[in-house]
Each structure stands twice: as C-alpha cells, then as structure tokens.
C-alpha atoms as a PDB file:
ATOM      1  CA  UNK A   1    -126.514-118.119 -33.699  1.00  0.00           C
ATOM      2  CA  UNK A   2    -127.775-115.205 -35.946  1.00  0.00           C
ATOM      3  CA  UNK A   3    -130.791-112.340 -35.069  1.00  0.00           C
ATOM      4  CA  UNK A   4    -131.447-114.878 -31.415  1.00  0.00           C
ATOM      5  CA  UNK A   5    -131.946-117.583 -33.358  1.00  0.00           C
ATOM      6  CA  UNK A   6    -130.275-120.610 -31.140  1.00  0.00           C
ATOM      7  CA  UNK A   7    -129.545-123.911 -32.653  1.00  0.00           C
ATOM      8  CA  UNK A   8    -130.452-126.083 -30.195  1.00  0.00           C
ATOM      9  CA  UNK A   9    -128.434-129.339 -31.624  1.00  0.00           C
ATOM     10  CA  UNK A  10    -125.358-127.171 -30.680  1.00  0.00           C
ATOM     11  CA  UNK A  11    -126.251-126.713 -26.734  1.00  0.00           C
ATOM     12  CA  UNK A  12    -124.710-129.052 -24.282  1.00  0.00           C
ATOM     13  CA  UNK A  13    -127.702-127.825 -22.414  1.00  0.00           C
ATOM     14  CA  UNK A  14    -130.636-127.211 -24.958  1.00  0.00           C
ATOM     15  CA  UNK A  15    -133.254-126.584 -22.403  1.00  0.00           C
ATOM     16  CA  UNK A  16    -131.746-123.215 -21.843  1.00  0.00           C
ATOM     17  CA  UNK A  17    -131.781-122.281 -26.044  1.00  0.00           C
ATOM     18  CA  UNK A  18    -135.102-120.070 -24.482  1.00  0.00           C
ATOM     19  CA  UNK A  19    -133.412-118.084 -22.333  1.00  0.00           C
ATOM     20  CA  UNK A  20    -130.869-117.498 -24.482  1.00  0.00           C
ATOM     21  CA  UNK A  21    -133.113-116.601 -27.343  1.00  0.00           C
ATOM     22  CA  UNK A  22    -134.716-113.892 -25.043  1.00  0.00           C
ATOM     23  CA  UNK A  23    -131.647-112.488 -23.544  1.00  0.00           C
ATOM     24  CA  UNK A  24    -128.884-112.195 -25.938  1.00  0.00           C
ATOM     25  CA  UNK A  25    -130.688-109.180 -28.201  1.00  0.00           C
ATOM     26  CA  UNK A  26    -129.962-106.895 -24.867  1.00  0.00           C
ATOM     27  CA  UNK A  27    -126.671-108.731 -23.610  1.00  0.00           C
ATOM     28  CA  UNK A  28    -124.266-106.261 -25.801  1.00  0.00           C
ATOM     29  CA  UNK A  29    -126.380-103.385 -24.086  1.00  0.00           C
ATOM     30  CA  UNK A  30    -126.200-104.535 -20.822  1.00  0.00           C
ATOM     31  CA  UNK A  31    -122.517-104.931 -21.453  1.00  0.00           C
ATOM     32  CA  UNK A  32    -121.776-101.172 -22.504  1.00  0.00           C
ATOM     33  CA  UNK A  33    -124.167 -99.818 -19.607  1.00  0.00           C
ATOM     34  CA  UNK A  34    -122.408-101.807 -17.521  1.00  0.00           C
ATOM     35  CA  UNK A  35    -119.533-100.585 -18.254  1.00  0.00           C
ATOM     36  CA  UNK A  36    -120.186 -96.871 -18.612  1.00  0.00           C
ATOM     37  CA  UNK A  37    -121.817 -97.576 -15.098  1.00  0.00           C
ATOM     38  CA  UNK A  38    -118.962 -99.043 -13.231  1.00  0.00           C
ATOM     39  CA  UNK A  39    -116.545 -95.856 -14.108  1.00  0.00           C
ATOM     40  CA  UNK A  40    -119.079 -93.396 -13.756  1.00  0.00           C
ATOM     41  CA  UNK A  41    -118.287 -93.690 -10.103  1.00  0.00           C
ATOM     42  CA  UNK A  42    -114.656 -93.056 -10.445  1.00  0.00           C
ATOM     43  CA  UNK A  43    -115.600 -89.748 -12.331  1.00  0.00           C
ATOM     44  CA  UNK A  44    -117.957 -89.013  -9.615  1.00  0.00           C
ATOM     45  CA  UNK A  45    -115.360 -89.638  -6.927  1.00  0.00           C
ATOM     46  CA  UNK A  46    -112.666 -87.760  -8.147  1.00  0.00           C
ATOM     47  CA  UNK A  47    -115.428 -84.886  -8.963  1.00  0.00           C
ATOM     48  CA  UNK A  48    -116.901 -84.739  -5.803  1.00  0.00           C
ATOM     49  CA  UNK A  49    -113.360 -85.156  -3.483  1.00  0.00           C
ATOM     50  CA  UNK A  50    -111.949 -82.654  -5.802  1.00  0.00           C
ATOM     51  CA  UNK A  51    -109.128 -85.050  -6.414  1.00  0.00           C
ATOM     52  CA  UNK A  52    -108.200 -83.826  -9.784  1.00  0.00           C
ATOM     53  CA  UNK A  53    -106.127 -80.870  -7.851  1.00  0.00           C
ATOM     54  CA  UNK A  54    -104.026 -84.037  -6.197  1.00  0.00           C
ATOM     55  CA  UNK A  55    -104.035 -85.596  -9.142  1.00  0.00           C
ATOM     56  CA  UNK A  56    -102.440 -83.170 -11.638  1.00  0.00           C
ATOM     57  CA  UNK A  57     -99.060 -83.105  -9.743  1.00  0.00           C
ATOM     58  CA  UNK A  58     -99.527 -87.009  -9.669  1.00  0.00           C
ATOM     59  CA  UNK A  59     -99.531 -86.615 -13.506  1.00  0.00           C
ATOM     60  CA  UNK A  60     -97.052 -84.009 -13.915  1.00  0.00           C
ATOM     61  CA  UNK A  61     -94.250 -86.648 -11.564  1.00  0.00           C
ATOM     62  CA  UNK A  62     -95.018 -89.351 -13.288  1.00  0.00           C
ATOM     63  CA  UNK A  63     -95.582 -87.938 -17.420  1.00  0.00           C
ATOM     64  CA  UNK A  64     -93.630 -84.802 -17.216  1.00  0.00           C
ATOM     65  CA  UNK A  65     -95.894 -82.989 -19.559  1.00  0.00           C
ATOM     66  CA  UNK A  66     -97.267 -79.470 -19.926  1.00  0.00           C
ATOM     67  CA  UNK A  67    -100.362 -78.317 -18.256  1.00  0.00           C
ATOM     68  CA  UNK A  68    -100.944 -81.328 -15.666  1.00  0.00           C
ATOM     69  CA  UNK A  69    -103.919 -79.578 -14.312  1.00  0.00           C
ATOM     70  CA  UNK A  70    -105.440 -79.641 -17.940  1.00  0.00           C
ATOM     71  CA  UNK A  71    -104.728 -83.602 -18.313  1.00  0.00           C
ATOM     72  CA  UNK A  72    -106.390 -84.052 -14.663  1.00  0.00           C
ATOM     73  CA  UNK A  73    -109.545 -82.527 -15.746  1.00  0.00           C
ATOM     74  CA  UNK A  74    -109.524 -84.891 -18.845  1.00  0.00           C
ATOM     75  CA  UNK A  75    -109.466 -87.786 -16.621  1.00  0.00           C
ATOM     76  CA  UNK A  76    -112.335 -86.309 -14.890  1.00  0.00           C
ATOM     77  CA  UNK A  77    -114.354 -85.849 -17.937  1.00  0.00           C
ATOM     78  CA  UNK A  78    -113.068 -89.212 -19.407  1.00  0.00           C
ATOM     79  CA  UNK A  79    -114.203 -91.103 -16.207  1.00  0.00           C
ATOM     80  CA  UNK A  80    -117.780 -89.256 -15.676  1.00  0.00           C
ATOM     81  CA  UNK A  81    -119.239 -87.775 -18.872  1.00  0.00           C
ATOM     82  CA  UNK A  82    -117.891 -90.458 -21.097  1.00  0.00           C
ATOM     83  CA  UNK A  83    -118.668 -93.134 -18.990  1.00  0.00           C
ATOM     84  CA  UNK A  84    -122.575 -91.392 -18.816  1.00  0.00           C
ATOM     85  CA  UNK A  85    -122.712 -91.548 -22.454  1.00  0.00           C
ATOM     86  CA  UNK A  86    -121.684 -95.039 -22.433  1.00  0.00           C
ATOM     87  CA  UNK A  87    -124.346 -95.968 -20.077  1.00  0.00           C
ATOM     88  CA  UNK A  88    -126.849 -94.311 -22.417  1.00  0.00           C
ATOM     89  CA  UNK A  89    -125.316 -95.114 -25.770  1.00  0.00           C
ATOM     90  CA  UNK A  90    -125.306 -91.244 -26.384  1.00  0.00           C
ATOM     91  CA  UNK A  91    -121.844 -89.965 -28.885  1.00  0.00           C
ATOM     92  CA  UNK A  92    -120.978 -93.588 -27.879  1.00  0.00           C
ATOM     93  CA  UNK A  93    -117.879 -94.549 -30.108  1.00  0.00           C
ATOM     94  CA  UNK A  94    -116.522 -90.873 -29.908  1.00  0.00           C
ATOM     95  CA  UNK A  95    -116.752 -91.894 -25.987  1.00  0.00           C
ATOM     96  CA  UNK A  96    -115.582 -95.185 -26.410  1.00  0.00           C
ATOM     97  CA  UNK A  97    -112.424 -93.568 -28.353  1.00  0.00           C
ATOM     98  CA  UNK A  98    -111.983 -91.008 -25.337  1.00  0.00           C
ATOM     99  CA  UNK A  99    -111.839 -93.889 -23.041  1.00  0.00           C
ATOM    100  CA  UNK A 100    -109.441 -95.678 -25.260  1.00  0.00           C
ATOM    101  CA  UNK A 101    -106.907 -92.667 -25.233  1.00  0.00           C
ATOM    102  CA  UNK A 102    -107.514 -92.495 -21.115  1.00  0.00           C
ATOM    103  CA  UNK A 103    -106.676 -95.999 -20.388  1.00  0.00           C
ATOM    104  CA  UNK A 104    -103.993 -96.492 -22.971  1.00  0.00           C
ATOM    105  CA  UNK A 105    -102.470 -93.349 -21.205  1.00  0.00           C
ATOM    106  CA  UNK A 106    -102.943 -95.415 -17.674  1.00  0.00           C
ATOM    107  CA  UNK A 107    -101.634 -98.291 -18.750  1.00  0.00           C
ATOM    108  CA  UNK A 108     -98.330 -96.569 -20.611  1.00  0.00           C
ATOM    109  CA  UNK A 109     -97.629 -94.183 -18.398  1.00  0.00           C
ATOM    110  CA  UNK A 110     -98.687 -95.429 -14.735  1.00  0.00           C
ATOM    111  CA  UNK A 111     -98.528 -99.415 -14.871  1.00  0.00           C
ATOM    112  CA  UNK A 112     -96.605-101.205 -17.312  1.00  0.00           C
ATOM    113  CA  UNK A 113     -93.564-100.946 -15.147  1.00  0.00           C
ATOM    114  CA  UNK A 114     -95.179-102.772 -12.514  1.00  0.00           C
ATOM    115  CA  UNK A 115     -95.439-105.240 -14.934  1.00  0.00           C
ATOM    116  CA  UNK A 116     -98.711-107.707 -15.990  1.00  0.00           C
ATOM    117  CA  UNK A 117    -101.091-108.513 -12.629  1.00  0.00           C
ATOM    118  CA  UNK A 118    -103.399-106.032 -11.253  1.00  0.00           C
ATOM    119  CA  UNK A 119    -102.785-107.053  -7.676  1.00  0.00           C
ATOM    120  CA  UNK A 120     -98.633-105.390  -8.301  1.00  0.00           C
ATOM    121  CA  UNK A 121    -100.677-102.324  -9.533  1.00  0.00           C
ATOM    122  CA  UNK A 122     -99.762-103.979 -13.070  1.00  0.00           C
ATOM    123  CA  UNK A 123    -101.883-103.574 -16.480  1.00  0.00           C
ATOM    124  CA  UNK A 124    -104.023-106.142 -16.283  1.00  0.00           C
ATOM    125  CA  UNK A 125    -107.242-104.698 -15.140  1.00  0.00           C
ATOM    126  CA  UNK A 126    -106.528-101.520 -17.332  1.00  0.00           C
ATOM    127  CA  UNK A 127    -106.155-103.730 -20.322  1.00  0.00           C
ATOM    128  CA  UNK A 128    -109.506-105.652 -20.082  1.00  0.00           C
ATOM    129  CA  UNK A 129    -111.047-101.544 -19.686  1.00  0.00           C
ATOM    130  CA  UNK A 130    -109.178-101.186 -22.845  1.00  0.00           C
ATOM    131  CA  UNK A 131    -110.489-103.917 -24.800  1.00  0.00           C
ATOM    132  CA  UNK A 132    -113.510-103.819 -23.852  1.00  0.00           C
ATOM    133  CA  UNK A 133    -113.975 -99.935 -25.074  1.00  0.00           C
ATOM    134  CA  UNK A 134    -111.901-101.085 -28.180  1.00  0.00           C
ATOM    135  CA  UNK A 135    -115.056-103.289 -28.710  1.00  0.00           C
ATOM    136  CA  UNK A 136    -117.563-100.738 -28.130  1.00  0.00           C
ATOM    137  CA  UNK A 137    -115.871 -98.613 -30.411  1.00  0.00           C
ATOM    138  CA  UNK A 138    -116.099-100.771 -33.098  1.00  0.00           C
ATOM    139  CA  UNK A 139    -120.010-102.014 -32.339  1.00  0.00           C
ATOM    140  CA  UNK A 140    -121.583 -98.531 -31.571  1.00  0.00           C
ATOM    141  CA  UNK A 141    -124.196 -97.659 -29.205  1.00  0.00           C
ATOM    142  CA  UNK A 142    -126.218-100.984 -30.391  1.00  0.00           C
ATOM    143  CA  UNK A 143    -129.775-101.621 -29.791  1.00  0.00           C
ATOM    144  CA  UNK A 144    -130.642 -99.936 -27.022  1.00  0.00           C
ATOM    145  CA  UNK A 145    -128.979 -96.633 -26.968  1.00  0.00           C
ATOM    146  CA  UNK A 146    -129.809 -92.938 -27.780  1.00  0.00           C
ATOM    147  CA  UNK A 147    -127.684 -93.317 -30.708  1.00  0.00           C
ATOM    148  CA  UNK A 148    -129.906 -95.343 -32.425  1.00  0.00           C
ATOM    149  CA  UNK A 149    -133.230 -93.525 -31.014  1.00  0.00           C
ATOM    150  CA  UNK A 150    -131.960 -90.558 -32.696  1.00  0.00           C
ATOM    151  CA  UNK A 151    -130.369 -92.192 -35.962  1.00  0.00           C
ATOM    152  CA  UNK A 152    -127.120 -91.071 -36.372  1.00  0.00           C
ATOM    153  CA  UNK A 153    -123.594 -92.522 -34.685  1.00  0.00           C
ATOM    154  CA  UNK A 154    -120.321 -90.863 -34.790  1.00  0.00           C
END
C-alpha cells in the first residue's frame, strides 16, 4: 500500500479496499491528536488541582534529585503544553522528544520495580506512551499539522 493506493488482491476482505483508501491519509494524524489529546488531561489535572506542589516531594522520595519543585513543573508542562502541540502538530518532534524524556523518566524511576503489567503499577502502559512518541518523533507532525501549514519541522 503506497500514497492510499490499496491492492485489493491482498484483502481478505476487498470490499473494504474503499474505506481504507479514504481513511488511511488521516489515520497517522488521528493517531498523534489522539494522543496529544488523551494526556492533555493529565496536564490539565495536575494544573488545575495544583498537584505539582504534592508532587515534587513525590519526586524528590522517590529520585533524590535537586530542585524537585523544578522537575514537578516539567511534568506539568510535559503533560499539557506538549501534549497541545501534539494534538496540533505544532514543534511536534521537539514535543514528541519532551515526552520521550518524561516517560522514560516514569518508567525508570517510578515503575520498573514493580515490574512489567500496568495493573502492579508496572511499565507497561508507560512503555506503549513511549513508543508511541518514539514514533512520532521520528514521523513529524505529518499531514495534518501546523508544522506542515507553516513549512518548517524541528
């Protein structure tokens, strides 16, 4: 399959070579607003609740590191303004990279000694976040996105 072009002999099902044909230019899109739209509420959360004053001595118990307040407000920005400018495609690999430091950080630092599943507070869900902005990074904003309206990518 190359620029929606669907070979048809290939399908299982090639009544549906149409709809795939009209959806798949927009399904990489959809993908990266979906995903900037799913932790944009996270951001939001912790911005409106204020959490990222409980959240610093979270960080500072569990990483030890200077300035936990600092590293709290990253996470904030991490999980709302680079999330936004995923949803839009707007600085979206420099985002993408941002959200690759944030969960690599989660997944180092707060779950891999629970171990692998997500339902023992494990890496699992972290590590499909993290591959899926590992792919984003690499693609770019893509079709639809203010990156491309305005011609230039980071």
């Amino acid at each position: 399959m190359t620029q929606g072009t669907v070979d048809r002999s290939r399908l299982i099902f090639p009544g549906l070579a149409g709809l795939y044909e009209t959806f798949s230019p927009a399904s990489y899109s959809f993908m990266r607003f979906a995903a900037g739209a799913v932790l944009l509420p996270h951001g939001i959360q912790k911005l409106m609740n204020f959490s990222w004053i409980t959240l610093a001595p979270y960080i500072d118990k569990v990483m030890g590191v200077p300035y936990p307040m600092g590293w709290a407000y990253l996470a904030v920005f991490a999980e709302s303004v680079c999330a936004f400018c995923l949803m839009i495609g707007l600085f979206t690999r420099l985002a993408a990279l941002i959200l690759l430091i944030h969960m690599g950080v989660i997944i180092v630092w707060f779950q891999w000694h629970f171990g692998y599943f997500w339902t023992n507070k494990g890496i699992e869900y972290a590590l499909l976040w993290w591959l899926l902005f590992l792919a984003i990074f690499f693609r770019g904003g893509g079709r639809y996105s203010v990156d491309r309206l305005i011609g230039k990518e980071f």
